[in-house]
Protein backbone atom coordinates (compact mmCIF):
# COMPACT_ATOMS: atom_id res chain seq x y z
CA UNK A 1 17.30 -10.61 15.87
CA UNK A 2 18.79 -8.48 13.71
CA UNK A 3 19.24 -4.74 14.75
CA UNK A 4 19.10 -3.25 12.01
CA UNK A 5 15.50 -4.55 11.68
CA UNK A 6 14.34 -2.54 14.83
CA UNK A 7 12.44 0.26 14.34
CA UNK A 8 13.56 3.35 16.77
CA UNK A 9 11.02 4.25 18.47
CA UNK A 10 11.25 7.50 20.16
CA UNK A 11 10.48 8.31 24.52
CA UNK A 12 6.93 9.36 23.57
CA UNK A 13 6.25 6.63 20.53
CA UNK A 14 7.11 4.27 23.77
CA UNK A 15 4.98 6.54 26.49
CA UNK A 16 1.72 6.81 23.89
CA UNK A 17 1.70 2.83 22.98
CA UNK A 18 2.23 2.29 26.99
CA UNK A 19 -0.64 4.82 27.84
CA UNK A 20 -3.04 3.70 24.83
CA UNK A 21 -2.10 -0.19 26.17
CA UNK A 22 -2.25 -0.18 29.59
CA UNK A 23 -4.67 3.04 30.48
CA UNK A 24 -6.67 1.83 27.40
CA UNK A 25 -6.95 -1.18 26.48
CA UNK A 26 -5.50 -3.22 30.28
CA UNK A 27 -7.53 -0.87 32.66
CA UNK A 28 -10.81 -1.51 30.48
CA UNK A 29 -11.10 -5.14 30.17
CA UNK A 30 -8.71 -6.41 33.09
CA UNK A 31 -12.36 -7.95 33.90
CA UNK A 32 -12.90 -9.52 30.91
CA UNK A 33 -16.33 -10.32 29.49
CA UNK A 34 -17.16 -14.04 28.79
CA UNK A 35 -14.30 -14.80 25.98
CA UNK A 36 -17.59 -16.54 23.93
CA UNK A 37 -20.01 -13.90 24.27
CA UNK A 38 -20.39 -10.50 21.92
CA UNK A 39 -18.45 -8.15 24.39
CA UNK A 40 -15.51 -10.52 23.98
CA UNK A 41 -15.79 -9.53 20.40
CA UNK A 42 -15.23 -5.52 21.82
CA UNK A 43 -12.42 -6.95 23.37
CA UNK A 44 -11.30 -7.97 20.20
CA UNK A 45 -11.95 -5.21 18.21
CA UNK A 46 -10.05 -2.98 20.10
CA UNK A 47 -7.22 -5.27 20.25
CA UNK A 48 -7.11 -4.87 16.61
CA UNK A 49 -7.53 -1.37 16.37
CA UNK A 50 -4.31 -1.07 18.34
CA UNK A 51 -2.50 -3.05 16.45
CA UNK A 52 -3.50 -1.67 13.22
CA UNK A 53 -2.67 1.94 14.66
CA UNK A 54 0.93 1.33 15.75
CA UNK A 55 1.23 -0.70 12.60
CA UNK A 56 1.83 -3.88 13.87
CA UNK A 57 4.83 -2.49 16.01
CA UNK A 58 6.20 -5.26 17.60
CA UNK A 59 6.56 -3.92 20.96
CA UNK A 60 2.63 -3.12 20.86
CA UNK A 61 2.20 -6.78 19.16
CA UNK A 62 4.00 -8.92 22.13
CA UNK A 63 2.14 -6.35 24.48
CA UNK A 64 -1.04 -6.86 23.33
CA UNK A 65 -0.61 -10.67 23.02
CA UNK A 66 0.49 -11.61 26.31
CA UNK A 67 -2.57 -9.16 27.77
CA UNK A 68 -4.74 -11.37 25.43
CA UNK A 69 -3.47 -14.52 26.91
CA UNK A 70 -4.35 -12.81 30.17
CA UNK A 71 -7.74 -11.80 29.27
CA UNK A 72 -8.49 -15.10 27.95
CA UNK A 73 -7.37 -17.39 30.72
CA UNK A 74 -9.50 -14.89 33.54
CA UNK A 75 -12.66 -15.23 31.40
CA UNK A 76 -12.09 -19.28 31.27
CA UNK A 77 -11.11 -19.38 34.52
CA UNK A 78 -14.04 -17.05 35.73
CA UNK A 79 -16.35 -19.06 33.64
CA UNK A 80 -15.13 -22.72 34.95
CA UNK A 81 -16.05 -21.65 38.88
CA UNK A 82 -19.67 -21.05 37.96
């Protein structure tokens, strides 16, 4: 890594992408829909809309992708007990 690649990000750049992430997006689908099914493709969408917001910051890019891989492996999971 290279520091002068990393964007500064200031207390409340960090506190909104944590709120918008974790209130928003976490707190809403930590029950995820059926990862096949059309509300998985809300789940999406919003995922996106986040990104595209902080404009692809990286911090809210390796958030956002590890809560993915979270969302995804409940729904299988969730879906493989049935």
């Amino acid at each position: 890594m290279n520091l002068d690649d990393v964007v500064i990000l200031s207390d409340q750049d960090v506190k909104g992408i944590c709120n918008d992430v974790y209130n928003g997006f976490w707190r809403r689908y930590k029950d995820p829909p059926d990862w096949q099914s059309p509300e998985w493709e809300d789940v999406v969408r919003q995922e996106k809309m986040l990104r595209e917001r902080y404009q692809s910051c990286p911090l809210v890019l390796h958030m956002l992708q590890d809560l993915m891989d979270q969302l995804e492996a409940r729904s299988k999971r969730r879906n493989q007990g049935e």
